[in-house]
Protein backbone atom coordinates (compact mmCIF):
# COMPACT_ATOMS: atom_id res chain seq x y z
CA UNK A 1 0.00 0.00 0.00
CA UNK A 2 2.54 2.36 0.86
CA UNK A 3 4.51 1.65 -2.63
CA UNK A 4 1.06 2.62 -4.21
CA UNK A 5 0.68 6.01 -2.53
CA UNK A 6 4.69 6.55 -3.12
CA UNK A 7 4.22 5.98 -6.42
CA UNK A 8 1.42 8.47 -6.78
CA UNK A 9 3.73 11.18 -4.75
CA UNK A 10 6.48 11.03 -7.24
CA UNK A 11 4.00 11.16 -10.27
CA UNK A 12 2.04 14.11 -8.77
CA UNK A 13 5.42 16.08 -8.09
CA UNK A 14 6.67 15.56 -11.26
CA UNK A 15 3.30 16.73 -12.77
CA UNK A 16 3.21 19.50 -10.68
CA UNK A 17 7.29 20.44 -11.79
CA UNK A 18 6.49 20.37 -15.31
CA UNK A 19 2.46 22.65 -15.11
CA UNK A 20 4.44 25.36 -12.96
CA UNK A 21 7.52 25.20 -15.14
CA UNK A 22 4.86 25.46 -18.37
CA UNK A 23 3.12 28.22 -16.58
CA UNK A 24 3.77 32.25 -18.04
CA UNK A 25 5.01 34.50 -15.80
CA UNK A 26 2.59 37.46 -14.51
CA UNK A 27 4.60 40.07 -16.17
CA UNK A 28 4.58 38.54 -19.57
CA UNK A 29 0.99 40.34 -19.71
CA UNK A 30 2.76 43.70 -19.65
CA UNK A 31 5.39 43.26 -22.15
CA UNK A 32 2.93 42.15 -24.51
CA UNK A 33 0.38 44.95 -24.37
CA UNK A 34 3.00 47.46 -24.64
CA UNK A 35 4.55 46.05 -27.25
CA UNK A 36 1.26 46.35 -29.23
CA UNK A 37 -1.66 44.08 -30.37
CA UNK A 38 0.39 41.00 -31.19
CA UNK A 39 -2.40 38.83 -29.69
CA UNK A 40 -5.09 40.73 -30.13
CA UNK A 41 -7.70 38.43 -31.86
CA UNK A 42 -6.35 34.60 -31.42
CA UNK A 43 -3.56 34.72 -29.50
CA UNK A 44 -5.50 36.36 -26.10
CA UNK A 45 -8.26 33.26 -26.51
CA UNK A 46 -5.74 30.81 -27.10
CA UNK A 47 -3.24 31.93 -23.94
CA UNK A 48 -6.57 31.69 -21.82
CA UNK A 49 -7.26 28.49 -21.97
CA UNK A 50 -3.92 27.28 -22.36
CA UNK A 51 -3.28 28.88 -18.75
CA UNK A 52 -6.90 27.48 -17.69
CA UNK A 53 -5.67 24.13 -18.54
CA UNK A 54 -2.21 24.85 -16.81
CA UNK A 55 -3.92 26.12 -13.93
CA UNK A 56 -6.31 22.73 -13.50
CA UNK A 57 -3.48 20.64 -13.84
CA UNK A 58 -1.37 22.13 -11.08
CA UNK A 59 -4.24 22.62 -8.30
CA UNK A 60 -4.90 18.59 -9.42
CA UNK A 61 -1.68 17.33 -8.93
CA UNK A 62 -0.83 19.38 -5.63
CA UNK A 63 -4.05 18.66 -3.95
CA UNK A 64 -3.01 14.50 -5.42
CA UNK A 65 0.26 15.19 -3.61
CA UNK A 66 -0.68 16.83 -0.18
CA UNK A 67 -3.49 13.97 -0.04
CA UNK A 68 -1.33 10.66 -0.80
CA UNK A 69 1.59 12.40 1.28
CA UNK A 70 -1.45 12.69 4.15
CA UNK A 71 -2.06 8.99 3.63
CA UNK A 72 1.54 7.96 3.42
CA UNK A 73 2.58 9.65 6.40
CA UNK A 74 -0.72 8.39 8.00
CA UNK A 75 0.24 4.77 7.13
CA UNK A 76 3.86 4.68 8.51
């Protein structure tokens, strides 16, 4: 059992590495609309639900990893 939830831990971090890594800064915003209306039709959808995707996947895999690392802990 303990393999399982270990398992799941190292899976979840590594999911949650790569969606933060993946994840825009805040101030990438600012450079852009200064810079002009690069994204002004596709590119503004697009970035929103590419960051609503990125956003789902790291709450998922955190709350994954702060619940098996409950049970794990719980378990030993």
């Amino acid at each position: 059992m303990s393999t399982v939830f270990t398992v799941l831990i190292i899976v979840s971090s590594l999911i949650l590495i790569a969606s933060i890594l993946l994840q825009s800064g805040k101030s990438a915003g600012l450079s852009g609309s200064i810079a002009g209306g690069a994204e002004s039709l596709w590119g503004k959808n697009k970035g929103r639900s590419y960051e609503a995707i990125l956003s789902k996947v790291t709450t998922a895999s955190a709350i994954i990893f702060i619940l098996s690392a409950l049970v794990l802990a719980a378990i030993q």
